[in-house]
N, C-alpha and C. Protein backbone atom coordinates (compact mmCIF):
# COMPACT_ATOMS: atom_id res chain seq x y z
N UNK A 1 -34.21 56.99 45.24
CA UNK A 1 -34.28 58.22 44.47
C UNK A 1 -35.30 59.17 45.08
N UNK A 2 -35.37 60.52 44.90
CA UNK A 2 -35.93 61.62 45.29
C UNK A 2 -36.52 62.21 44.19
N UNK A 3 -37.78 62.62 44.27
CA UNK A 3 -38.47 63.71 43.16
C UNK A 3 -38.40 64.66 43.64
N UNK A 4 -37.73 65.89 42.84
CA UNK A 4 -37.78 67.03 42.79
C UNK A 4 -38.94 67.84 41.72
N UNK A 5 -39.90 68.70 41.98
CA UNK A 5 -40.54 69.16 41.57
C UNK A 5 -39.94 70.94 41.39
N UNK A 6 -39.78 71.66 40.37
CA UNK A 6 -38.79 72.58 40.20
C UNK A 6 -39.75 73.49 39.97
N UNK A 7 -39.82 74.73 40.55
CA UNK A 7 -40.89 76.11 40.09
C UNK A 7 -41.70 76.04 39.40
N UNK A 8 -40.74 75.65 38.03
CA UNK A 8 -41.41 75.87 36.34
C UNK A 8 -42.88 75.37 36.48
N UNK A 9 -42.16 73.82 37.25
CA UNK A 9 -43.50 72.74 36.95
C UNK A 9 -44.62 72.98 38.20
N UNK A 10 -44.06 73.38 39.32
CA UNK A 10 -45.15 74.01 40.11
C UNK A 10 -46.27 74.96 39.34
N UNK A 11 -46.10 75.69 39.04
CA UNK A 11 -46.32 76.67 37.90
C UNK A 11 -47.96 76.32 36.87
N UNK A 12 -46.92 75.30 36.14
CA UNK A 12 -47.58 74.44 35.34
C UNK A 12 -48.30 73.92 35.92
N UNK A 13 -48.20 73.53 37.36
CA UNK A 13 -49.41 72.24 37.93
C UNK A 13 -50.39 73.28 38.17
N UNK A 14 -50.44 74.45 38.42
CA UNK A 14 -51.32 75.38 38.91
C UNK A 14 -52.12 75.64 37.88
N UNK A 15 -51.40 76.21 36.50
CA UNK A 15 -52.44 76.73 35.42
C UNK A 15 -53.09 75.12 34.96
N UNK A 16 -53.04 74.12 35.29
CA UNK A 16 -53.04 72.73 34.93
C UNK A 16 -55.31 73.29 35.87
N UNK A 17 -54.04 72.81 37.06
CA UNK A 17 -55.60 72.91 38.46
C UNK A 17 -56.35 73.89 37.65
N UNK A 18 -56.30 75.19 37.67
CA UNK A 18 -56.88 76.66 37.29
C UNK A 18 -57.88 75.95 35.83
N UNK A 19 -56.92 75.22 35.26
CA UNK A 19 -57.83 75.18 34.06
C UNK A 19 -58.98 74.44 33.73
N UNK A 20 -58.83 73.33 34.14
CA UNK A 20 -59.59 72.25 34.77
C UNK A 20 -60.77 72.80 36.02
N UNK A 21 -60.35 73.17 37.00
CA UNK A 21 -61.58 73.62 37.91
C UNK A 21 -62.29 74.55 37.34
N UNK A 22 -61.85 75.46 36.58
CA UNK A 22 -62.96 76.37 35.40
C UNK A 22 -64.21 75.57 34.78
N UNK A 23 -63.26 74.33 33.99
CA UNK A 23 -64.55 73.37 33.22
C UNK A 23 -65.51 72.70 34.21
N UNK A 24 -65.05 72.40 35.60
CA UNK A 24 -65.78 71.62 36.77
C UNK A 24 -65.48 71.86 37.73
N UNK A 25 -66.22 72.13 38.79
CA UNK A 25 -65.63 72.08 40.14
C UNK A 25 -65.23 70.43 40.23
N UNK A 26 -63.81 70.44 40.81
CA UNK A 26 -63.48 69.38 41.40
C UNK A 26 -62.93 68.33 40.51
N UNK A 27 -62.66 68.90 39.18
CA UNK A 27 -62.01 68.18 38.00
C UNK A 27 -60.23 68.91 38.27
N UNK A 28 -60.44 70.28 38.63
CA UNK A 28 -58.93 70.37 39.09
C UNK A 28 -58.36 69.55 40.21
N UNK A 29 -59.15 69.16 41.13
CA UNK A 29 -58.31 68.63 42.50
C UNK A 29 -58.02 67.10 41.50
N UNK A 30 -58.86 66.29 40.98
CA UNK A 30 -58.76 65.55 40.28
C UNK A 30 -57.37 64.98 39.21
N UNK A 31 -57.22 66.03 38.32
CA UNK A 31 -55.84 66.44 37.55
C UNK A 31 -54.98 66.38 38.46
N UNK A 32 -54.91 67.12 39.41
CA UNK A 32 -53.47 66.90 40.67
C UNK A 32 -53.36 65.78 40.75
N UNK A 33 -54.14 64.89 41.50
CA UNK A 33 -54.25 63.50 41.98
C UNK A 33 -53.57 62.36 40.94
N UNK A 34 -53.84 62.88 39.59
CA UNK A 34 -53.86 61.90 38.60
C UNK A 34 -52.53 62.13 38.14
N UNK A 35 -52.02 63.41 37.86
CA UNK A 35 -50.47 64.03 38.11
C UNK A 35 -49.30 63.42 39.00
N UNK A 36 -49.96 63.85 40.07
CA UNK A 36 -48.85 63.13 41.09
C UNK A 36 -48.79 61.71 40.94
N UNK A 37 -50.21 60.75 41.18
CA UNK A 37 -49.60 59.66 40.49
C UNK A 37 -49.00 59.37 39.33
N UNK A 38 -49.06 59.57 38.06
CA UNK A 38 -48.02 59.77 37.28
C UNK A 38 -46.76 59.87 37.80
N UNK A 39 -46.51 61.10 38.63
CA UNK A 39 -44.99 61.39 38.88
C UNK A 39 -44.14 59.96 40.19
N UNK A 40 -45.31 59.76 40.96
CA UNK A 40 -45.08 58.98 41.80
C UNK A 40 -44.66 57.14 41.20
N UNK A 41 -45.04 57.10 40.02
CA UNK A 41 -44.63 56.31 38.82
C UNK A 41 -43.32 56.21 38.20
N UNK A 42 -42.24 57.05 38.44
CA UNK A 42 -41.03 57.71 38.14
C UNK A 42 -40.62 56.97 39.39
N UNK A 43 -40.52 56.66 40.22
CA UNK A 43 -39.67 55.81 41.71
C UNK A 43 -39.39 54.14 40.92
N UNK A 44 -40.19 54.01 40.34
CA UNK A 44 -40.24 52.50 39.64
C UNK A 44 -39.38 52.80 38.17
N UNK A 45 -39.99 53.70 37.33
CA UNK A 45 -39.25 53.64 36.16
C UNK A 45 -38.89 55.00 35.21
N UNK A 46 -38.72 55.54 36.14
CA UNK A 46 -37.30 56.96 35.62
C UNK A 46 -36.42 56.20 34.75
N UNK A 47 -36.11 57.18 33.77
CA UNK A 47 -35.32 56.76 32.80
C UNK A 47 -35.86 55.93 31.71
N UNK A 48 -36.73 55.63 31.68
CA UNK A 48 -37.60 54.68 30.89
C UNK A 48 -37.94 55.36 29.48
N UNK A 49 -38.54 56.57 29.89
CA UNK A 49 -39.18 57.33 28.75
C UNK A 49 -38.45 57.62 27.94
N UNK A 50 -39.18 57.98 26.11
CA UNK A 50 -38.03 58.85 25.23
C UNK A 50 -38.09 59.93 25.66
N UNK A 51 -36.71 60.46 24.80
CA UNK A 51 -36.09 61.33 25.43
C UNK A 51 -36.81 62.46 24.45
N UNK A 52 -37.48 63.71 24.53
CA UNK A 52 -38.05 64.54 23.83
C UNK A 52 -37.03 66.07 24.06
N UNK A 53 -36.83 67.03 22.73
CA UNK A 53 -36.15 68.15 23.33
C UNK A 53 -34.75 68.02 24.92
N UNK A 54 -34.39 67.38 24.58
CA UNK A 54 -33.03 67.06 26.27
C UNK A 54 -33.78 66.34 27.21
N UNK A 55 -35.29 65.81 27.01
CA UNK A 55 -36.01 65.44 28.98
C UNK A 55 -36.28 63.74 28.44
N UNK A 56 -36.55 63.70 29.29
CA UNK A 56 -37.33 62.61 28.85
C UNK A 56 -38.69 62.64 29.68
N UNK A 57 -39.61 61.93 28.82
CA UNK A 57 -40.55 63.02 28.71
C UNK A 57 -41.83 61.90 28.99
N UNK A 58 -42.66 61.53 30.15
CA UNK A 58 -43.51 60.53 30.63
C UNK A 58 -45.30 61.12 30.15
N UNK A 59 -46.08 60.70 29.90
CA UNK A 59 -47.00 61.13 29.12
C UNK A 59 -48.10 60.72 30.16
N UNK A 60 -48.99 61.88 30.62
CA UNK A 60 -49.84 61.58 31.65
C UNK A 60 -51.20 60.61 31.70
N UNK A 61 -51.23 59.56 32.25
CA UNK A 61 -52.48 58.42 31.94
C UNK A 61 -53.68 59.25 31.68
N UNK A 62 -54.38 60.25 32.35
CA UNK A 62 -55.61 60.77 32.38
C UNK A 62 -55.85 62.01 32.00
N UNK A 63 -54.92 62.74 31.70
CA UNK A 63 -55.21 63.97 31.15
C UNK A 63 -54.20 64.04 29.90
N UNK A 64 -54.40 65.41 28.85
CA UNK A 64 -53.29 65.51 27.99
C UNK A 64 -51.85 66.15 28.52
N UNK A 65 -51.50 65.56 29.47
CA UNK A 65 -50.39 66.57 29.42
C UNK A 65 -49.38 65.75 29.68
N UNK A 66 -48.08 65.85 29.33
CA UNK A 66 -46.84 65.47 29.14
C UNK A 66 -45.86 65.79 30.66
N UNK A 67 -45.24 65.29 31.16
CA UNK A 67 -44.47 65.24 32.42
C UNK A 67 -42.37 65.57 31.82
N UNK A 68 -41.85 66.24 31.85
CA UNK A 68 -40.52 66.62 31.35
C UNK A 68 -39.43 66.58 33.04
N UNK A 69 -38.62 65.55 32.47
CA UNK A 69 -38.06 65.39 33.95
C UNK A 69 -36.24 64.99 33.12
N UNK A 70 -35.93 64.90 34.13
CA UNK A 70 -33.93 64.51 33.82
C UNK A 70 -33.75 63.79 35.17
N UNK A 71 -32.62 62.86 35.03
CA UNK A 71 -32.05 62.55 36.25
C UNK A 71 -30.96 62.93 36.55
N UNK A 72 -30.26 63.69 38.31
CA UNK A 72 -29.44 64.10 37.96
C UNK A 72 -28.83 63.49 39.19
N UNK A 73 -27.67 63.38 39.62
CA UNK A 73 -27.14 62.32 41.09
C UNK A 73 -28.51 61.24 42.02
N UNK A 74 -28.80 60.72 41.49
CA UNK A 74 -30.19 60.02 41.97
C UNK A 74 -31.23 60.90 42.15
N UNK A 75 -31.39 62.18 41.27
CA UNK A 75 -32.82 63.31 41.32
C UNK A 75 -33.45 62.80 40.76
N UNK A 76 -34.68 63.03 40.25
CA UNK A 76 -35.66 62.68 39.63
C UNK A 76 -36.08 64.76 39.61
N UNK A 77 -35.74 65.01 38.21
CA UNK A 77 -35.79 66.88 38.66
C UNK A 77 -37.30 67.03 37.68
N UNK A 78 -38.28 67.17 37.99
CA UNK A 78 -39.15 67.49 36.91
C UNK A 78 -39.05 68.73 36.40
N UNK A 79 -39.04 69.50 35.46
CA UNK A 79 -38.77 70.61 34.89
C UNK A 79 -40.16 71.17 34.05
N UNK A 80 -40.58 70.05 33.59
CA UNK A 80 -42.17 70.81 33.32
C UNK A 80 -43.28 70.02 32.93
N UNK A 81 -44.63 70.53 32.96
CA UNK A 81 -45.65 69.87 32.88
C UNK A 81 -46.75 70.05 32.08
N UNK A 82 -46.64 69.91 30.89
CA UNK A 82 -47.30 70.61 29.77
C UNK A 82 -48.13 70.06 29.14
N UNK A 83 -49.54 70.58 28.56
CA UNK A 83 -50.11 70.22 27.97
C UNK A 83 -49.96 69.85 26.24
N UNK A 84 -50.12 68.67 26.06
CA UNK A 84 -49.54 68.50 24.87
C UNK A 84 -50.23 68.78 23.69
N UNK A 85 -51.43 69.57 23.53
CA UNK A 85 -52.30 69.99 22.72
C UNK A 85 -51.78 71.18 22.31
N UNK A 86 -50.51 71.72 23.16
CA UNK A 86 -49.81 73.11 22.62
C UNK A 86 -49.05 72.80 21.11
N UNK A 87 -48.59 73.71 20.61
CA UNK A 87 -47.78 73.59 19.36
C UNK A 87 -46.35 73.25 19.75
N UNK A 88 -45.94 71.89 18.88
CA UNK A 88 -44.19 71.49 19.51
C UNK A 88 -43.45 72.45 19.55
N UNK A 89 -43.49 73.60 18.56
CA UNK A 89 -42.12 74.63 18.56
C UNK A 89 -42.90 75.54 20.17
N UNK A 90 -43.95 75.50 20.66
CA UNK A 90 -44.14 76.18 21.81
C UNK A 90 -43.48 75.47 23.04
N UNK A 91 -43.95 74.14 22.91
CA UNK A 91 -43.03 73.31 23.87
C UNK A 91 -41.60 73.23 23.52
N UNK A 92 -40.82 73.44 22.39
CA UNK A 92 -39.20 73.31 22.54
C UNK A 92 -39.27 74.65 23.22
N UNK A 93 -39.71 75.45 23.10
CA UNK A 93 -39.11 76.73 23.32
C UNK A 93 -39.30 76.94 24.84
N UNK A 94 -39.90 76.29 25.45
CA UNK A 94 -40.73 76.31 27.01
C UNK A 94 -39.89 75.07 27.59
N UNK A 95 -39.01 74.41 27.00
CA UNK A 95 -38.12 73.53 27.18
C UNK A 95 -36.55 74.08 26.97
N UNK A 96 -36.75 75.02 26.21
CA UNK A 96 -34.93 75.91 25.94
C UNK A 96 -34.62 76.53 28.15
């Protein structure tokens, strides 16, 4: 299988970094690291997670944020990367 990482969630990984290196230098490079492993966790067990709003939806070990992915011909498509301290109707709607 292949991970695809899709705009949205590029996006997201950035205001993710941005937000984090504000509180510390070097707590954003950190969040990445801890991110990608997460995602790099998906080669072993994609498909695993419940399914939240259409994704299914992997919940990040070290930070609050939630990982939103689908599988699609052996993809692994992540679609977004959100902090889960937002309000759910903000995340369905950032998920429509």
């Amino acid at each position: 299988m292949k991970i695809q990482i899709l705009e949205e969630a590029e996006n997201d990984l950035i205001d993710g970094f941005s937000f984090y290196e504000r509180q510390a230098r070097g707590l954003g490079a950190y969040f990445l690291d801890s991110v990608f492993a997460d995602m790099e966790s998906l080669y072993l067990y994609a498909g695993i997670h419940a399914m939240h709003f259409g994704y299914h939806r992997l919940l990040a070990k070290r930070f609050p944020f939630a990982i939103y992915y689908q599988i699609r011909n052996s993809v692994i498509q992540i679609y977004a990367i959100l902090d889960c301290r937002r309000a759910p109707a903000w995340i369905r709607n950032r998920l429509s």
